[in-house]
Every structure is written in structure tokens, then in C-alpha cells.
N, C-alpha and C. Protein backbone atom coordinates (compact mmCIF):
# COMPACT_ATOMS: atom_id res chain seq x y z
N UNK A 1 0.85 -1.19 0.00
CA UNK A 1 0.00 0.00 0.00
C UNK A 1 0.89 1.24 0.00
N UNK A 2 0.76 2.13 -0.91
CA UNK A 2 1.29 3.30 -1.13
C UNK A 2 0.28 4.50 -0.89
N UNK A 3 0.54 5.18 -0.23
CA UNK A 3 -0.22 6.63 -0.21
C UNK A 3 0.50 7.77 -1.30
N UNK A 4 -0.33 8.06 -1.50
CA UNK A 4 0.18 9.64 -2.80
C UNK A 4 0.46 10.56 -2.08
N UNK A 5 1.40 11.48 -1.62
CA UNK A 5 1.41 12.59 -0.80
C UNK A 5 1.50 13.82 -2.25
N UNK A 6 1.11 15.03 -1.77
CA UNK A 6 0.56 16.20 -2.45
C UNK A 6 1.74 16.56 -2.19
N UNK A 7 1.70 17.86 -2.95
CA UNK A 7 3.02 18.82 -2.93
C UNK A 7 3.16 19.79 -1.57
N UNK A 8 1.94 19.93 -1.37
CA UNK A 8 2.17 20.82 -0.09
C UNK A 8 2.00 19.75 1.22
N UNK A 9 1.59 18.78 1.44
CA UNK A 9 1.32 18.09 1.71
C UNK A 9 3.24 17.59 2.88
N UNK A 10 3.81 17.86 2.17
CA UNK A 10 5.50 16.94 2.10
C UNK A 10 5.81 18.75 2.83
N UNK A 11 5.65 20.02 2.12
CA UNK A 11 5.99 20.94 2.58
C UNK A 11 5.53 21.54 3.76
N UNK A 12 3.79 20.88 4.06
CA UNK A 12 3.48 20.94 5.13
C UNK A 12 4.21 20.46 6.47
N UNK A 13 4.58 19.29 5.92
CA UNK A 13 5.46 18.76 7.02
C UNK A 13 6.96 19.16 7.62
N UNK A 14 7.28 20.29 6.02
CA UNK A 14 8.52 20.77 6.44
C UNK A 14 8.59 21.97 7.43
N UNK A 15 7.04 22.35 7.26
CA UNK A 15 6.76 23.90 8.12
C UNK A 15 7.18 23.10 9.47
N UNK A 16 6.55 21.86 10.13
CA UNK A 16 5.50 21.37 10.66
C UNK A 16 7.56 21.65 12.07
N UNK A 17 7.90 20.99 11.15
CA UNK A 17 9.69 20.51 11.78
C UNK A 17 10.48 21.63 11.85
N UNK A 18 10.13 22.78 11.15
CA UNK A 18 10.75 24.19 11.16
C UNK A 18 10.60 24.70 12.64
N UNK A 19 9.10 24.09 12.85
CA UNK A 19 8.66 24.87 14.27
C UNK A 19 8.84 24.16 15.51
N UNK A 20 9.17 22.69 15.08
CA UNK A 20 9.54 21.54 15.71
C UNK A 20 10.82 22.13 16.27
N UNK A 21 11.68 22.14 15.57
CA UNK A 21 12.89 22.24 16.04
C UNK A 21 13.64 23.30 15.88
N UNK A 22 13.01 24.54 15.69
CA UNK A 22 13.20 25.87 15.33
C UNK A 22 14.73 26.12 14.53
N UNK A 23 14.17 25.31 13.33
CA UNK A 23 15.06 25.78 12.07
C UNK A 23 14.03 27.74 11.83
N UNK A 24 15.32 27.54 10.38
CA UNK A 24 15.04 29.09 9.97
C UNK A 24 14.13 28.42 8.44
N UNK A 25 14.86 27.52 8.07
CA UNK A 25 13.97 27.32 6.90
C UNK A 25 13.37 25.66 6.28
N UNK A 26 12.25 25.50 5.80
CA UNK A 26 11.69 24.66 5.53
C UNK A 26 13.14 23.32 4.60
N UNK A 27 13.07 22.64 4.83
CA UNK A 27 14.12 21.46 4.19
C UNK A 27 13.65 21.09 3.04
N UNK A 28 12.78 21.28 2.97
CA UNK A 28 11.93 20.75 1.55
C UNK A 28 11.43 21.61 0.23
N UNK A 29 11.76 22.74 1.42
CA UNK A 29 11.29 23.91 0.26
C UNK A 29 12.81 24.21 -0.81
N UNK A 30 13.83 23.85 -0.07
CA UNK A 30 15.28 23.80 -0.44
C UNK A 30 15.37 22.80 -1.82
N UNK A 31 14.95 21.70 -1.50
CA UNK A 31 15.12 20.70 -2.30
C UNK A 31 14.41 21.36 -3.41
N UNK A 32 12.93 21.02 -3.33
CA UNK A 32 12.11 21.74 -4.50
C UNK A 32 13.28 22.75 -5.33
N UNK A 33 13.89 23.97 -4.87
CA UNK A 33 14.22 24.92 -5.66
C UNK A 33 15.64 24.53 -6.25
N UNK A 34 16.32 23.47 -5.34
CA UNK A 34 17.16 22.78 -6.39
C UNK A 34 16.88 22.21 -7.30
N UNK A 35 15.52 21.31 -7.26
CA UNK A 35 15.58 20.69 -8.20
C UNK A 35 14.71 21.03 -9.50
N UNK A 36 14.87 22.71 -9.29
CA UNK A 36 14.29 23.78 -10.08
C UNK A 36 12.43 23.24 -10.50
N UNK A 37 11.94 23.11 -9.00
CA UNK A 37 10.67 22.93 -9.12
C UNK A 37 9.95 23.95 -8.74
N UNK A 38 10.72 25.11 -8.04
CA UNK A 38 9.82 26.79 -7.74
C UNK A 38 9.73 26.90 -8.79
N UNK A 39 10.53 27.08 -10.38
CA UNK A 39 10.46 27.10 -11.73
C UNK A 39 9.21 27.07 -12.45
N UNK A 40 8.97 25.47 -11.86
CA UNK A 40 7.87 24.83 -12.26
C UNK A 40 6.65 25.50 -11.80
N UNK A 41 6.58 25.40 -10.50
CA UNK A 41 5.32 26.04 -10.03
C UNK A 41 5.38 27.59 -10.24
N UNK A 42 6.05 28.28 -10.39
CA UNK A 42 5.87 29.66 -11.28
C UNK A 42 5.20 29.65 -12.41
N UNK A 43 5.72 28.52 -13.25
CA UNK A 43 5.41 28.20 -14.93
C UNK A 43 3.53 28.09 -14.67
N UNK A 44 2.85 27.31 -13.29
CA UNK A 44 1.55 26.83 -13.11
C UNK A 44 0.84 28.07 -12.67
N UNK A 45 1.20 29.12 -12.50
CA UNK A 45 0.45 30.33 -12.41
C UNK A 45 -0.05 30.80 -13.66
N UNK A 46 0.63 30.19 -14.63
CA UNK A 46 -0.45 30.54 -16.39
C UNK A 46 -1.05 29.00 -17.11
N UNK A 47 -1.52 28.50 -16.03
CA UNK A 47 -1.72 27.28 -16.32
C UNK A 47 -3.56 27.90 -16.93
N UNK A 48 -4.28 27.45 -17.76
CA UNK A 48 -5.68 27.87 -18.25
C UNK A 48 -6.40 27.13 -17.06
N UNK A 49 -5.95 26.12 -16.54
CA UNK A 49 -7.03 25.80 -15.52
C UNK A 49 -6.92 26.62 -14.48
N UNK A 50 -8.35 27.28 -13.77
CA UNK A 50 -8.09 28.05 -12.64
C UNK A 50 -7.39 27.55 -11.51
N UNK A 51 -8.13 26.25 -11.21
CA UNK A 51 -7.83 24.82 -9.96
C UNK A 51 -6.06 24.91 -9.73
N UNK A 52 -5.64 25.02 -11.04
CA UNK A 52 -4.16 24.34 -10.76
C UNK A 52 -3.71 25.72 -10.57
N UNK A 53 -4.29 27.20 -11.31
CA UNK A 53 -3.56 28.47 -11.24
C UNK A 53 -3.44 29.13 -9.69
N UNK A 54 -4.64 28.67 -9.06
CA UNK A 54 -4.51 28.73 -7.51
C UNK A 54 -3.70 27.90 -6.44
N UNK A 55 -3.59 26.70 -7.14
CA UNK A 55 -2.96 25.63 -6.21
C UNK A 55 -1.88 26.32 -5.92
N UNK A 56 -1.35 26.94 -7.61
CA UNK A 56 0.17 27.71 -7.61
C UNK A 56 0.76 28.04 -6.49
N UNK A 57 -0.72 29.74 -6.60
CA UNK A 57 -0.34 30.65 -6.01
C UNK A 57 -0.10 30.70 -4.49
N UNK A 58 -1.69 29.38 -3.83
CA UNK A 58 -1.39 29.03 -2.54
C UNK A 58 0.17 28.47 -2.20
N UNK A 59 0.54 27.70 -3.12
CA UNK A 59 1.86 26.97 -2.51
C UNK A 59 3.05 27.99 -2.53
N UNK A 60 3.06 28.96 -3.37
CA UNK A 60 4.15 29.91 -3.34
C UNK A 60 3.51 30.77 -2.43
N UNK A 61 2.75 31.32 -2.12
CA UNK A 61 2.56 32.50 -1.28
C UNK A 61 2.66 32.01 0.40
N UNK A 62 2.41 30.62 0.75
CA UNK A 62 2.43 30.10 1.52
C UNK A 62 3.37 29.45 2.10
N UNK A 63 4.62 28.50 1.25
CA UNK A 63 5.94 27.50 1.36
C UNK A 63 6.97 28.82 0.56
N UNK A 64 6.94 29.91 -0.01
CA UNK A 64 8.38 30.06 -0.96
C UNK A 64 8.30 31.80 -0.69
N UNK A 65 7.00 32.36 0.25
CA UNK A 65 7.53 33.66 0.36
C UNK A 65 7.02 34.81 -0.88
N UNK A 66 5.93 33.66 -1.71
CA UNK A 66 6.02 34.60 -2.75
C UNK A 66 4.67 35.80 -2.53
N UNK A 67 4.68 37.07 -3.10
CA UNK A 67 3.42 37.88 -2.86
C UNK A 67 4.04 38.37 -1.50
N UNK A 68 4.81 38.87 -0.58
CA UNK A 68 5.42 38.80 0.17
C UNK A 68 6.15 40.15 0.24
N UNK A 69 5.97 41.46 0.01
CA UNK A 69 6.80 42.72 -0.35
C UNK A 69 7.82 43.11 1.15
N UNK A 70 8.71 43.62 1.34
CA UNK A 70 9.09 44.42 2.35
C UNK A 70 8.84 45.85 2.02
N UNK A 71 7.91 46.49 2.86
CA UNK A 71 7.86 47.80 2.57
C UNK A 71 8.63 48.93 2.48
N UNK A 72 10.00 48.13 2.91
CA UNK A 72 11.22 49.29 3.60
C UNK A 72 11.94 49.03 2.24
N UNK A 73 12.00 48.08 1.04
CA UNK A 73 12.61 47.88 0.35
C UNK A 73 12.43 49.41 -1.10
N UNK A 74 10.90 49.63 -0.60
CA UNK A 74 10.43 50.14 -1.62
C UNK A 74 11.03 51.78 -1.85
N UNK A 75 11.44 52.40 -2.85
CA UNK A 75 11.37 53.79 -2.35
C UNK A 75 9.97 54.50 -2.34
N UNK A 76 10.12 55.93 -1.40
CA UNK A 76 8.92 56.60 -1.49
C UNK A 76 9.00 57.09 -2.66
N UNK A 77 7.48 57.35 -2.92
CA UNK A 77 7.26 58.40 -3.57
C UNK A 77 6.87 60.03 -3.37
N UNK A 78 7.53 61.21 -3.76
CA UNK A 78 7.63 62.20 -3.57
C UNK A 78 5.48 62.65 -3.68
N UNK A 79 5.19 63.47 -2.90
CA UNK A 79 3.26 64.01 -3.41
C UNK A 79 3.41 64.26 -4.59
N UNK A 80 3.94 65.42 -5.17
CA UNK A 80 3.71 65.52 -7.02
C UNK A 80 3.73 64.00 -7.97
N UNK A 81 4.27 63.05 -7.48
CA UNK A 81 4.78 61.71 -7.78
C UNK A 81 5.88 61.69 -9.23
N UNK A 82 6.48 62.93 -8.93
CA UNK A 82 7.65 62.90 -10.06
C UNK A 82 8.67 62.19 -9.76
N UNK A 83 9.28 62.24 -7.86
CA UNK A 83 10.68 61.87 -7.82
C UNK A 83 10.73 60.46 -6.78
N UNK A 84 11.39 59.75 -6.93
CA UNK A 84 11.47 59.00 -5.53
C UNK A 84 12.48 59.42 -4.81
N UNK A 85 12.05 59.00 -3.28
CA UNK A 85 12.66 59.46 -2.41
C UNK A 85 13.41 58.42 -1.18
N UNK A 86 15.11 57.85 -1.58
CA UNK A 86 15.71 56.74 -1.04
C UNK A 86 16.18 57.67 0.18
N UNK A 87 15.98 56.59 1.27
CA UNK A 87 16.17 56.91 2.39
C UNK A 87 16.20 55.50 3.79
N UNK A 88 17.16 55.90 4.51
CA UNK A 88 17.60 54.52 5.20
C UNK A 88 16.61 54.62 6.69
N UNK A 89 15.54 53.55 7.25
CA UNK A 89 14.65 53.35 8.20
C UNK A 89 14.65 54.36 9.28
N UNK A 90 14.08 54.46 9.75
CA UNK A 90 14.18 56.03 10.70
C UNK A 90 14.36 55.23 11.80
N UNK A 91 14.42 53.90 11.95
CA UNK A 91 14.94 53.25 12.89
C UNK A 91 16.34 52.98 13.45
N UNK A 92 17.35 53.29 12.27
CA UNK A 92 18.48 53.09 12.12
C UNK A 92 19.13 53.74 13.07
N UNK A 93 19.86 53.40 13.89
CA UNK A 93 21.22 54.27 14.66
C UNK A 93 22.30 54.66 14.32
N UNK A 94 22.72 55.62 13.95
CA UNK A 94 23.95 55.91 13.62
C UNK A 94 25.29 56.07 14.67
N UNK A 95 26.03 55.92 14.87
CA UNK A 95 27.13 56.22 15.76
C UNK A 95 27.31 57.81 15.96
N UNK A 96 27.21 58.63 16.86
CA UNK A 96 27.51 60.11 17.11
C UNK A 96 28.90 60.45 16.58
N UNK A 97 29.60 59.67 16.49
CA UNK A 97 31.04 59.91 15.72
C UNK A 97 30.97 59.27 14.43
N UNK A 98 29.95 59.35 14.15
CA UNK A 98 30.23 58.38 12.70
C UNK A 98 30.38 57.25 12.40
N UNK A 99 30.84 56.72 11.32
CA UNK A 99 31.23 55.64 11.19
C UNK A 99 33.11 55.57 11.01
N UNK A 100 33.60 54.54 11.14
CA UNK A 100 34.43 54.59 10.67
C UNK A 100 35.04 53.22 9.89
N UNK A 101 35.81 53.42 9.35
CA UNK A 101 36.34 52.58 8.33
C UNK A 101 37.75 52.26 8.39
């Protein structure tokens, strides 16, 4: 007797051991992208069937991070919306003497 396991199914289990044993990242999700299967499931986001175009998106948005923005990455945009405006977290500390090198 063989059981079929699903794709998320195997990645579920990798979350499952991430939290188990407080890794940083899923073991399985590793493999997949070696064995250039994020590829694949990218390629299934223009799949014509809806069923499989969602399966996609659940498994990447869910196991690979995808849909996922950092907001700090983004630059602003200026009100007129002509210029952007790069600038480092207002969280940041700087050293009172600077930096040095």
C-alpha cells in the first residue's frame, strides 16, 4: 500500500519541523528549488485551468515567500509623484562619531 502525498502536503510537514525544532527554513522547500521545481510552479500560475492556477499561487505565497513585499525595500514616492525618495529606516542608529572605516 502506497499513499500519494501532495506537494504541499510533504511541505506541510517541512513547516511542521521548522517549528519543531526551530530551524530558519523549511528542508523541503530547499530541495524543490534545487531541483528547479519553484520554476515549475511559477510556470503553473499561467496554467488555463483556474484549480491548478490557484494551487500555484497558494503553494508559493504560503511555502516560498512569494506575494510577500518588504515595505522598507520600496522607495517613497515624492506628493507631485515625479521623484522617488531613497532613504535609510528612521529606525536606524547611527554612531555620534560616525562611522568609521
Amino acid at each position: 500500500y502506497q499513499r500519494r502525498v501532495h506537494g504541499d502536503n510533504i511541505l506541510a510537514v517541512g513547516e511542521n519541523y521548522v517549528k519543531n525544532h526551530f530551524e530558519r527554513e523549511n528542508p523541503y522547500t530547499s530541495v524543490i528549488e534545487a531541483a528547479e521545481g519553484l520554476d515549475k510552479i511559477e510556470k503553473l500560475q499561467e496554467h488555463e485551468n483556474q484549480q491548478i492556477y490557484e494551487k500555484a499561487v497558494k503553494l508559493l505565497e504560503t511555502y516560498f515567500n512569494a506575494g510577500v513585499e518588504d515595505e522598507n525595500l520600496a522607495p517613497q514616492v515624492s506628493a507631485n509623484q515625479q521623484t522617488y525618495t531613497f532613504a535609510a529606516p528612521s529606525t536606524l542608529q547611527v554612531p555620534a562619531n560616525g562611522f568609521a572605516f
